[in-house]
C-alpha atoms as a PDB file:
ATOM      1  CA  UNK A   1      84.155  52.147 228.602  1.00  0.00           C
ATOM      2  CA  UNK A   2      81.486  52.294 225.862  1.00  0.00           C
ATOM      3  CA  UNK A   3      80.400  55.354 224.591  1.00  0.00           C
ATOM      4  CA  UNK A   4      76.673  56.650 224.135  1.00  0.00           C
ATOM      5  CA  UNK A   5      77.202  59.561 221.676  1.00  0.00           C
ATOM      6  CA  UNK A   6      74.579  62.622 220.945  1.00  0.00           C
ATOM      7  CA  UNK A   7      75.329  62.552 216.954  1.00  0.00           C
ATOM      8  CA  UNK A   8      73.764  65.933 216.325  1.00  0.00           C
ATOM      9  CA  UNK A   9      74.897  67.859 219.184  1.00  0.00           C
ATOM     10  CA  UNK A  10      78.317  66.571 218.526  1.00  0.00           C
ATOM     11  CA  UNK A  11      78.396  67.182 214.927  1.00  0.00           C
ATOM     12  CA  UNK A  12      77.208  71.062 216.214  1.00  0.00           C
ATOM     13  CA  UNK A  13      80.075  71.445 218.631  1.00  0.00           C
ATOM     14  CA  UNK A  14      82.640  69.503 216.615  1.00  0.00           C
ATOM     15  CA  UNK A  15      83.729  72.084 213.967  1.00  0.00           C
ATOM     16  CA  UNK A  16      83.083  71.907 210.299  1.00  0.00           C
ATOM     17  CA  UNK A  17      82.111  68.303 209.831  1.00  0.00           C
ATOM     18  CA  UNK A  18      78.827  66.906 208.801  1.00  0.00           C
ATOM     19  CA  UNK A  19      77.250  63.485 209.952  1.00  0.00           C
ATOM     20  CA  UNK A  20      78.735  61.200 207.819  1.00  0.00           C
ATOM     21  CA  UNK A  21      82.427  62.617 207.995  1.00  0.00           C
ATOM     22  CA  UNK A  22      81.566  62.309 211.846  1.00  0.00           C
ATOM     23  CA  UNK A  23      80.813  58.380 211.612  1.00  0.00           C
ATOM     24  CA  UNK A  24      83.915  57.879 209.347  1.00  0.00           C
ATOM     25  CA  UNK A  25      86.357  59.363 212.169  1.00  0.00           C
ATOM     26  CA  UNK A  26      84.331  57.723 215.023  1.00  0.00           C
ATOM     27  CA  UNK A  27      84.638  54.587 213.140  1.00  0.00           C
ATOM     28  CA  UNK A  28      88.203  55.183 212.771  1.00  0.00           C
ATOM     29  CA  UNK A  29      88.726  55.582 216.595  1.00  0.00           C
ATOM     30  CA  UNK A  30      86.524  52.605 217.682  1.00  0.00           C
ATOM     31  CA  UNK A  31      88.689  50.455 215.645  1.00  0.00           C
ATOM     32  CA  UNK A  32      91.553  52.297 217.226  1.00  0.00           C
ATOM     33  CA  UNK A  33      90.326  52.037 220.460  1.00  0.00           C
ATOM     34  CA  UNK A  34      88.263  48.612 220.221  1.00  0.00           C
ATOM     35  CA  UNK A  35      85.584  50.573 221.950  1.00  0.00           C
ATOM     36  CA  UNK A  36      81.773  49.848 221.549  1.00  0.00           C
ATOM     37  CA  UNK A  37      79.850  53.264 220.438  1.00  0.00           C
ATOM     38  CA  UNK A  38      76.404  54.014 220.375  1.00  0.00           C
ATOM     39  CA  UNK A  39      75.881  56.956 217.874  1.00  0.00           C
ATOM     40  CA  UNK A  40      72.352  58.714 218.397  1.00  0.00           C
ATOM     41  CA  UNK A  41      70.795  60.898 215.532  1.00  0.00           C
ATOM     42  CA  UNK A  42      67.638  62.958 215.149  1.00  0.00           C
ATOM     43  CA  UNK A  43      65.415  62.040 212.414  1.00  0.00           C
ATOM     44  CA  UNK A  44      64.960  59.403 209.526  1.00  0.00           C
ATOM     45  CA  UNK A  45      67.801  56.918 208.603  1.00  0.00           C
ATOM     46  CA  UNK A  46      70.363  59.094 206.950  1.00  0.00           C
ATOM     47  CA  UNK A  47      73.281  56.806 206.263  1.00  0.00           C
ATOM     48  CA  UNK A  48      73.341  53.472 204.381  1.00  0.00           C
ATOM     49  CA  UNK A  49      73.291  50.225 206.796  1.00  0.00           C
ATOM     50  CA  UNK A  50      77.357  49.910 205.950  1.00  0.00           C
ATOM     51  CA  UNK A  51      77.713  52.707 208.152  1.00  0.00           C
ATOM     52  CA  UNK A  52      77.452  50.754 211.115  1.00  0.00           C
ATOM     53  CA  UNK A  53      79.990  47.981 212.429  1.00  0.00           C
ATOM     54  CA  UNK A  54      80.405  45.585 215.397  1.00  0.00           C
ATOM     55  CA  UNK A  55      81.719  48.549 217.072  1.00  0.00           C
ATOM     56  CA  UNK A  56      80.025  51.479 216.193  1.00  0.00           C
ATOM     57  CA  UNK A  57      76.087  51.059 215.573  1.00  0.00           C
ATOM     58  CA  UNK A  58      74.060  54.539 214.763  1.00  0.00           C
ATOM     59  CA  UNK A  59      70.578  54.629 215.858  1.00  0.00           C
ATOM     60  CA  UNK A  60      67.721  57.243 214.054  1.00  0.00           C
ATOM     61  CA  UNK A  61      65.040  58.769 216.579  1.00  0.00           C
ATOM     62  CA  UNK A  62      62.473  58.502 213.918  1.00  0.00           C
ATOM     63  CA  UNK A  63      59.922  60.667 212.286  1.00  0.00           C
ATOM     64  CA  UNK A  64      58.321  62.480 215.551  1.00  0.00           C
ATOM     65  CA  UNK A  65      61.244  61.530 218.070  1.00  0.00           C
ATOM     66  CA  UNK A  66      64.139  63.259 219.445  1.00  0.00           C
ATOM     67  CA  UNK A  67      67.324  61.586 219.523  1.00  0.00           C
ATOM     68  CA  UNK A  68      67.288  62.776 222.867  1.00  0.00           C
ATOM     69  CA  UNK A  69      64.345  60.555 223.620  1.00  0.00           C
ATOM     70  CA  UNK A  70      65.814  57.837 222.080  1.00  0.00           C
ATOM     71  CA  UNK A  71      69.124  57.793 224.217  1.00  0.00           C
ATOM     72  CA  UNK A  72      67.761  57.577 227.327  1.00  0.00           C
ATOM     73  CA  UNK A  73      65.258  55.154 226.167  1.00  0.00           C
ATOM     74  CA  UNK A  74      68.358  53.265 225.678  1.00  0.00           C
ATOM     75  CA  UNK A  75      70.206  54.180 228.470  1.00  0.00           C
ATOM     76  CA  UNK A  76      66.889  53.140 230.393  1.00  0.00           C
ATOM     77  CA  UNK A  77      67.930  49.715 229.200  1.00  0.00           C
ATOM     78  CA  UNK A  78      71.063  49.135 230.240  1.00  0.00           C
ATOM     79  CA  UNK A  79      72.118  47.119 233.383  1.00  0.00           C
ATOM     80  CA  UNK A  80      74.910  48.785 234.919  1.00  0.00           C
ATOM     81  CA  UNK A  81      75.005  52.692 233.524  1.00  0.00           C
ATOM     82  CA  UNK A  82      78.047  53.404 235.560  1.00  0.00           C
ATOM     83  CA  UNK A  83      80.104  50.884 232.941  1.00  0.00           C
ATOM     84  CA  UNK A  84      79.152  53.335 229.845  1.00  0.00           C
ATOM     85  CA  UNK A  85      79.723  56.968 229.365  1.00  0.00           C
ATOM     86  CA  UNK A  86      77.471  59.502 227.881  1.00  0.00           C
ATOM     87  CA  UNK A  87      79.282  62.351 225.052  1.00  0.00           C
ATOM     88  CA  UNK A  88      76.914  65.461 224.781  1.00  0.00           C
ATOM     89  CA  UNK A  89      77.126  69.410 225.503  1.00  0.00           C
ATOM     90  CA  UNK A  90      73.696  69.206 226.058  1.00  0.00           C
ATOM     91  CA  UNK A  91      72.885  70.414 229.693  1.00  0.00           C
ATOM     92  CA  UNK A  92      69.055  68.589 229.907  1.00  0.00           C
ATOM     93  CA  UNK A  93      70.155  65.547 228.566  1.00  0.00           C
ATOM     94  CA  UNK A  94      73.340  65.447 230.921  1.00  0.00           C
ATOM     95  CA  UNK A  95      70.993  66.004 233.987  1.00  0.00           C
ATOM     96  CA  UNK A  96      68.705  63.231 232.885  1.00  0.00           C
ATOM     97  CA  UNK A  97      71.749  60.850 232.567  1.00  0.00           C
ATOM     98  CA  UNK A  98      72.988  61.946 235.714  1.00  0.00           C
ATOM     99  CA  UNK A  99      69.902  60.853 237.291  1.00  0.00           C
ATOM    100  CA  UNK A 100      70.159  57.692 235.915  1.00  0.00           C
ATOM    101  CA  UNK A 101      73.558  57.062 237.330  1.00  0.00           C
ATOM    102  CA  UNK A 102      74.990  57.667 234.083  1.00  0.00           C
ATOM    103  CA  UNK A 103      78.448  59.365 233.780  1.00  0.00           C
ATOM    104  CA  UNK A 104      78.729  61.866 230.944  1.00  0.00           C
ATOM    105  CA  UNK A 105      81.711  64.114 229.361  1.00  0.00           C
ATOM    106  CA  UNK A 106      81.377  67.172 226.857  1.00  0.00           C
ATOM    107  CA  UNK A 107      82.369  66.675 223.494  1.00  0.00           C
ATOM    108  CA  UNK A 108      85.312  68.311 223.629  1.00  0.00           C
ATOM    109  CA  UNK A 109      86.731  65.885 225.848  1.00  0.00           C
ATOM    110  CA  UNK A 110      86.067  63.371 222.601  1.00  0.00           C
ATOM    111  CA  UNK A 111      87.973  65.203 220.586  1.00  0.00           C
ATOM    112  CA  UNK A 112      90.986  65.353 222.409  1.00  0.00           C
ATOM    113  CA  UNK A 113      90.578  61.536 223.009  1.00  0.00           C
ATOM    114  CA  UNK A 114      90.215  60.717 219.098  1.00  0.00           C
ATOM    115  CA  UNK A 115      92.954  63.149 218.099  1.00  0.00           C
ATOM    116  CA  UNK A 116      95.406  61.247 220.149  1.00  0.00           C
ATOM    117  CA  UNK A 117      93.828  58.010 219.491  1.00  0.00           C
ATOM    118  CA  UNK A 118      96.564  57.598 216.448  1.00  0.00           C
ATOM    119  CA  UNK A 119      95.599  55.847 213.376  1.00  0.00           C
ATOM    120  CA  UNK A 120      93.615  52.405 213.983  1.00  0.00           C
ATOM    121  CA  UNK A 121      95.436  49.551 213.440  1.00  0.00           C
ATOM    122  CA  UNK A 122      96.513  48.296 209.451  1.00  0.00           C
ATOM    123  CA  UNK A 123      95.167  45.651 208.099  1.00  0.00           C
ATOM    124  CA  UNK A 124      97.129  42.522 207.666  1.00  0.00           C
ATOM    125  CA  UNK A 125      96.986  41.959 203.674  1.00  0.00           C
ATOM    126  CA  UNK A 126      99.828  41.251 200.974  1.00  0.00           C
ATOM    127  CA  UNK A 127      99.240  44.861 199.671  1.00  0.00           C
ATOM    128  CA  UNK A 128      98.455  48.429 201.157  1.00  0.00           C
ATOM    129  CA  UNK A 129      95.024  49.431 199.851  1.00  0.00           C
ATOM    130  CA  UNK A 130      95.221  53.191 198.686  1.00  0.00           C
ATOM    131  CA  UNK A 131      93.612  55.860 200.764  1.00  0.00           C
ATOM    132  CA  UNK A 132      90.736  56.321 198.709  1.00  0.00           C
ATOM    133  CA  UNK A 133      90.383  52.265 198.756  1.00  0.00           C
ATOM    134  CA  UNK A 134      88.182  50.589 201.403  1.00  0.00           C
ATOM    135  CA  UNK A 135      90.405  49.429 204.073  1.00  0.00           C
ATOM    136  CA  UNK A 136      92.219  52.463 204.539  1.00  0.00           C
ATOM    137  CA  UNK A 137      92.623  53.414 207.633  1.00  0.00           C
ATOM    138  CA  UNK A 138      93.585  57.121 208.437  1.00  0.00           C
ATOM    139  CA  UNK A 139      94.962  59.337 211.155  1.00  0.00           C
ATOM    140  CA  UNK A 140      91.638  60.495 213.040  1.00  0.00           C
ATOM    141  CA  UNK A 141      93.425  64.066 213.243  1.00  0.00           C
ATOM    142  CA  UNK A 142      94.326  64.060 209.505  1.00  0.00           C
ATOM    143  CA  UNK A 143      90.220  62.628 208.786  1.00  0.00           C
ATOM    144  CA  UNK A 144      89.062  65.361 210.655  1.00  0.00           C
ATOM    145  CA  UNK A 145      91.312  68.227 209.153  1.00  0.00           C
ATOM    146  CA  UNK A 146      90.703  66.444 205.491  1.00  0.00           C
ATOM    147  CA  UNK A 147      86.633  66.371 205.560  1.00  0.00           C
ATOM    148  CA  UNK A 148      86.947  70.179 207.146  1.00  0.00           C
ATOM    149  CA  UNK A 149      89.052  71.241 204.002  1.00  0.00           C
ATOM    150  CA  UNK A 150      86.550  69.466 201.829  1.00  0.00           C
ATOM    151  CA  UNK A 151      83.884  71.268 203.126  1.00  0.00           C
ATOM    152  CA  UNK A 152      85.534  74.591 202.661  1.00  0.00           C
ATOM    153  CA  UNK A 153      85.746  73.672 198.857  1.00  0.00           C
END
């Protein structure tokens, strides 16, 4: 089931990770998972277009907008709602997708999903790139605990 995800509020409830290390371990588990997300964030484009894949696409509200706005703007959009699933804590926007027939789950939930996603898959190549190489692909519960020890520094 795709995922609609409220960047900020999850970055807020998450733990110790900013928005980019968030999009790095949701990237992680979409390849994991092979599961489309929809990453919603307040505000002016942040993060460089290579951010975004065929799996995981991040969307900015805009000068003036609320991310909030702009997820059920696209949630508004969508044929069947019941096939996605909303990921926020917060309690207005969770009534308004309720009322749209859309099913929703706290972010907690999301991180117990990604930690036992397990790594996403390697990719086939005649030599292991090295973790700091693109193409790594980490452990979304080691990612997580390495950008929160970072951020400590």
């Amino acid at each position: 089931m795709p995922l609609i995800i409220d960047g900020n509020n999850a970055v807020g409830h998450w733990g110790g990770i900013e928005e980019d290390s968030l999009v790095r371990l949701l990237s992680s588990y979409s390849r994991s998972r092979h599961l489309r997300i929809e990453l919603f964030f307040d505000g002016e484009r942040y993060l460089s277009a290579g951010s975004t894949s065929e799996l995981l696409r991040i969307h900015y509200s805009g000068h003036g907008h609320s991310a909030d706005d702009a997820i059920l703007q696209f949630i508004s959009t969508l044929r069947d709602k019941s096939n996605w699933r909303l990921v926020t804590d917060d309690r207005e926007l969770q009534r308004e997708a309720s009322w749209m027939h859309m099913p929703y789950q706290k972010v907690v939930e999301l991180k117990k999903e990604v930690r036992t996603a397990g790594p996403a898959p390697k990719r086939m190549s005649d030599s292991e790139p090295a973790p700091d190489k693109p193409g790594y692909e980490a452990d979304p519960d080691e990612l997580m605990q390495a950008m929160i020890r970072g951020k400590k520094k």
